[in-house]
Every structure is written in C-alpha cells, then in structure tokens.
Protein backbone atom coordinates (compact mmCIF):
# COMPACT_ATOMS: atom_id res chain seq x y z
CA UNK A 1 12.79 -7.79 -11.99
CA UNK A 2 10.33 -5.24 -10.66
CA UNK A 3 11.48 -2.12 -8.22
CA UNK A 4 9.06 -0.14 -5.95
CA UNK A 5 9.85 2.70 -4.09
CA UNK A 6 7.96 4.69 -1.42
CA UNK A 7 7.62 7.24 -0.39
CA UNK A 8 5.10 10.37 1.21
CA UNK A 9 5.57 9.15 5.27
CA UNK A 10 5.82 11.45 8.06
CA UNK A 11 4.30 13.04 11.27
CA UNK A 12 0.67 13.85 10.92
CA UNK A 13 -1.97 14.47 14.21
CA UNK A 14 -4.44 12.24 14.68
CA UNK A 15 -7.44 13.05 12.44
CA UNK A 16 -5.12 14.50 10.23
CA UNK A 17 -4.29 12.74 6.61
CA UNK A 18 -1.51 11.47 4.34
CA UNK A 19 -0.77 10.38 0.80
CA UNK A 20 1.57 8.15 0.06
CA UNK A 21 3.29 7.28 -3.09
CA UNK A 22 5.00 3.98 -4.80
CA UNK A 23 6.59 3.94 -8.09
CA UNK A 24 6.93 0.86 -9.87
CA UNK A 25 9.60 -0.18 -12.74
CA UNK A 26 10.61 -3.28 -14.16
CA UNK A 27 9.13 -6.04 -15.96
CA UNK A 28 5.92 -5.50 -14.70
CA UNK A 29 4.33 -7.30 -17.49
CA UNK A 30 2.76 -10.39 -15.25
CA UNK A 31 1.99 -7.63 -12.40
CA UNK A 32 -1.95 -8.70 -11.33
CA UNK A 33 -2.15 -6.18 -8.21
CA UNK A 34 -0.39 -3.85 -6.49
CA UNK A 35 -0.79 -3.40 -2.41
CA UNK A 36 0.04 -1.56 0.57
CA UNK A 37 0.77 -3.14 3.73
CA UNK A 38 1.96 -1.94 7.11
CA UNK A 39 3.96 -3.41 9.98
CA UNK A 40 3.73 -1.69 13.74
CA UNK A 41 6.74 -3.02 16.12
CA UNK A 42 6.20 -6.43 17.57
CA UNK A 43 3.29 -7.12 14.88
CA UNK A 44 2.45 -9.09 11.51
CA UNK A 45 2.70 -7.29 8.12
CA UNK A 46 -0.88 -6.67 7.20
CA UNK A 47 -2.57 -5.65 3.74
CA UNK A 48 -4.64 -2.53 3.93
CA UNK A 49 -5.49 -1.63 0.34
CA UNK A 50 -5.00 -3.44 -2.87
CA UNK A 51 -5.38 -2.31 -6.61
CA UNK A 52 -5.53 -3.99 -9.96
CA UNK A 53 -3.49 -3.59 -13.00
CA UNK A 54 -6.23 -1.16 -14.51
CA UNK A 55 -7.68 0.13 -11.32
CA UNK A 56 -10.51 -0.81 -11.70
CA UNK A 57 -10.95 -3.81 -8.76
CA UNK A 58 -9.89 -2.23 -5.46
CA UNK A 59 -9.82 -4.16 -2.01
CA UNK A 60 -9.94 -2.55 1.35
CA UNK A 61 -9.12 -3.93 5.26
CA UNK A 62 -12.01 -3.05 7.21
CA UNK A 63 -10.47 -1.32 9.53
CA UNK A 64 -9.55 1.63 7.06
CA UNK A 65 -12.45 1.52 4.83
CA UNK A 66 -14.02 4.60 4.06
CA UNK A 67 -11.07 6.29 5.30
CA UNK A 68 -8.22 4.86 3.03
CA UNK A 69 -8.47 5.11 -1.07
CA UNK A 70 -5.96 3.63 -3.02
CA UNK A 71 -5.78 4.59 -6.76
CA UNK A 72 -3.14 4.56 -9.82
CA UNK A 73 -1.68 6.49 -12.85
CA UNK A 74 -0.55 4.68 -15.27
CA UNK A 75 0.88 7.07 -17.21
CA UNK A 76 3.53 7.81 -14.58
CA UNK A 77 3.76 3.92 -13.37
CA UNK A 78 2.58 4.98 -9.85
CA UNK A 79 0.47 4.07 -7.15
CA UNK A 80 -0.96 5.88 -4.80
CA UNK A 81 -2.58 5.84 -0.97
CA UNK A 82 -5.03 8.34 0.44
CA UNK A 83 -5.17 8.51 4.18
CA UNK A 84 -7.88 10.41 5.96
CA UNK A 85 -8.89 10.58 9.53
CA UNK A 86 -5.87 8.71 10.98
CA UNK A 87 -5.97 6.79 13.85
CA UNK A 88 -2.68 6.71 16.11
CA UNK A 89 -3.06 2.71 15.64
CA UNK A 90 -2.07 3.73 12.08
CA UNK A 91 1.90 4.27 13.49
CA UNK A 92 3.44 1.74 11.19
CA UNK A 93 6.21 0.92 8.21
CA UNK A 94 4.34 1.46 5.32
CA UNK A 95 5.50 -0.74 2.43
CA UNK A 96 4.09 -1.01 -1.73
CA UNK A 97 4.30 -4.60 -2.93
CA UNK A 98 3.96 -6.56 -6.59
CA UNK A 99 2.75 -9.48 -7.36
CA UNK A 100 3.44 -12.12 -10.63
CA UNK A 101 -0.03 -12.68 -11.57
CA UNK A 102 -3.38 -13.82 -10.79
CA UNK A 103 -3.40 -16.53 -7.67
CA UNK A 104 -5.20 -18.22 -5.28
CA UNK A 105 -4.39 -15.86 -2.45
CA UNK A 106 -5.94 -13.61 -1.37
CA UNK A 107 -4.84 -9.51 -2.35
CA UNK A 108 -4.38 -8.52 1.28
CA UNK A 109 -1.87 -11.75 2.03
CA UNK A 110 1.92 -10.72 2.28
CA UNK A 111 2.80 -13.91 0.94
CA UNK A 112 0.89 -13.51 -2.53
CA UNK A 113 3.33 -11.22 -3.34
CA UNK A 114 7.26 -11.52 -4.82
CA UNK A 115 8.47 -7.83 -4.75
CA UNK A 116 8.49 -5.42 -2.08
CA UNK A 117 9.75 -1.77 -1.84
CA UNK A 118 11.96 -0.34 1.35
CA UNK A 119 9.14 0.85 3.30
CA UNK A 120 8.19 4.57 4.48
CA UNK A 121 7.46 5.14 7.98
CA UNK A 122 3.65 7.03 9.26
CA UNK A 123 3.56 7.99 13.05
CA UNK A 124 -0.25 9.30 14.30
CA UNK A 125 -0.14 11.49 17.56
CA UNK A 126 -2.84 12.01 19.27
C-alpha cells in the first residue's frame, strides 16, 4: 500500500556529513509520521529522527540531537535526513519507515510502524 525508497548512503570521514533521502508513494492517506531508523551488525533497529505528516512535530534520539535534522517536501512526497558531525558509531543500514496513523507508541519504536523501505547503507571512518 505505501512504498519508500532510500537512498543518499555512502563513505563519509568522521566529522564529515550526509543527507539522505526517502520517497514515499502509495496510499499514504492514514500516514501519521514518517522515521528513520538504523541497524549496526549484531544490534537492534533503533529510531533516530521522526517527522509528522506536515512537519511540523519533529522527534530526535539523543544521541544525534543537534547534529541530525530531519525535514520534508511535500510537494515532491519526500523526506529527508541531515547528518552533520558523524560519529563512526553512526556505521549502520539506514532505513525510512511509515506508519497507519496516530498510536500509542511511541515515534522512535520500530514496531509502530507497517511499511519499511530497503535500507541504504552509511559507514563513518575515523
């Protein structure tokens, strides 16, 4: 019912930055929020920034506020993620997610959400 697709990964040095990009089509009608999440090897999926349906409610994991912004154009159904001052513990799949509508939990929980794009991949040297 709803697509995303990522992309804007690579190969950046640490304090260097990134933008990454996730287009959305569908029925998006009953979409509440859209969020990125990573996954390193051997971890959990974890949120790191989370946007409403008119941008105007943003959410942040504290370990990448002030250095992450997430924003949207709605125009061209996208979403994007502004990464400054990485950290090499920023190595990770990168995935975009949708969810159905408001809920009880919380924006930054993987299992809020019902649709999930293929992931692009961000690898920090230092």
């Amino acid at each position: 019912q709803v697509q995303l697709v990522e992309s804007g990964g690579g190969s950046v040095q640490a304090g260097g930055s990134l933008r990454l990009s996730c287009v959305v089509s569908g029925n998006t009608v009953s979409n509440n929020y859209i969020t990125w999440f990573r996954q390193a090897p051997g971890s959990e999926r974890e949120g790191v920034a989370a946007i409403s349906t008119s941008g105007r409610m943003q959410y942040y994991a504290d370990s990448v506020n002030g250095r992450f912004t997430i924003s949207r154009d709605i125009a061209k159904n996208s979403v994007y993620l502004q990464m400054n001052s990485l950290k090499p513990d920023a190595t990770a799949m990168y995935y975009c997610a949708a969810d159905r509508g408001p809920s009880l939990v919380s924006v930054l929980f993987p299992r809020r959400y019902t649709y999930w794009g293929q992931g692009t991949q961000v690898t920090v040297s230092s």
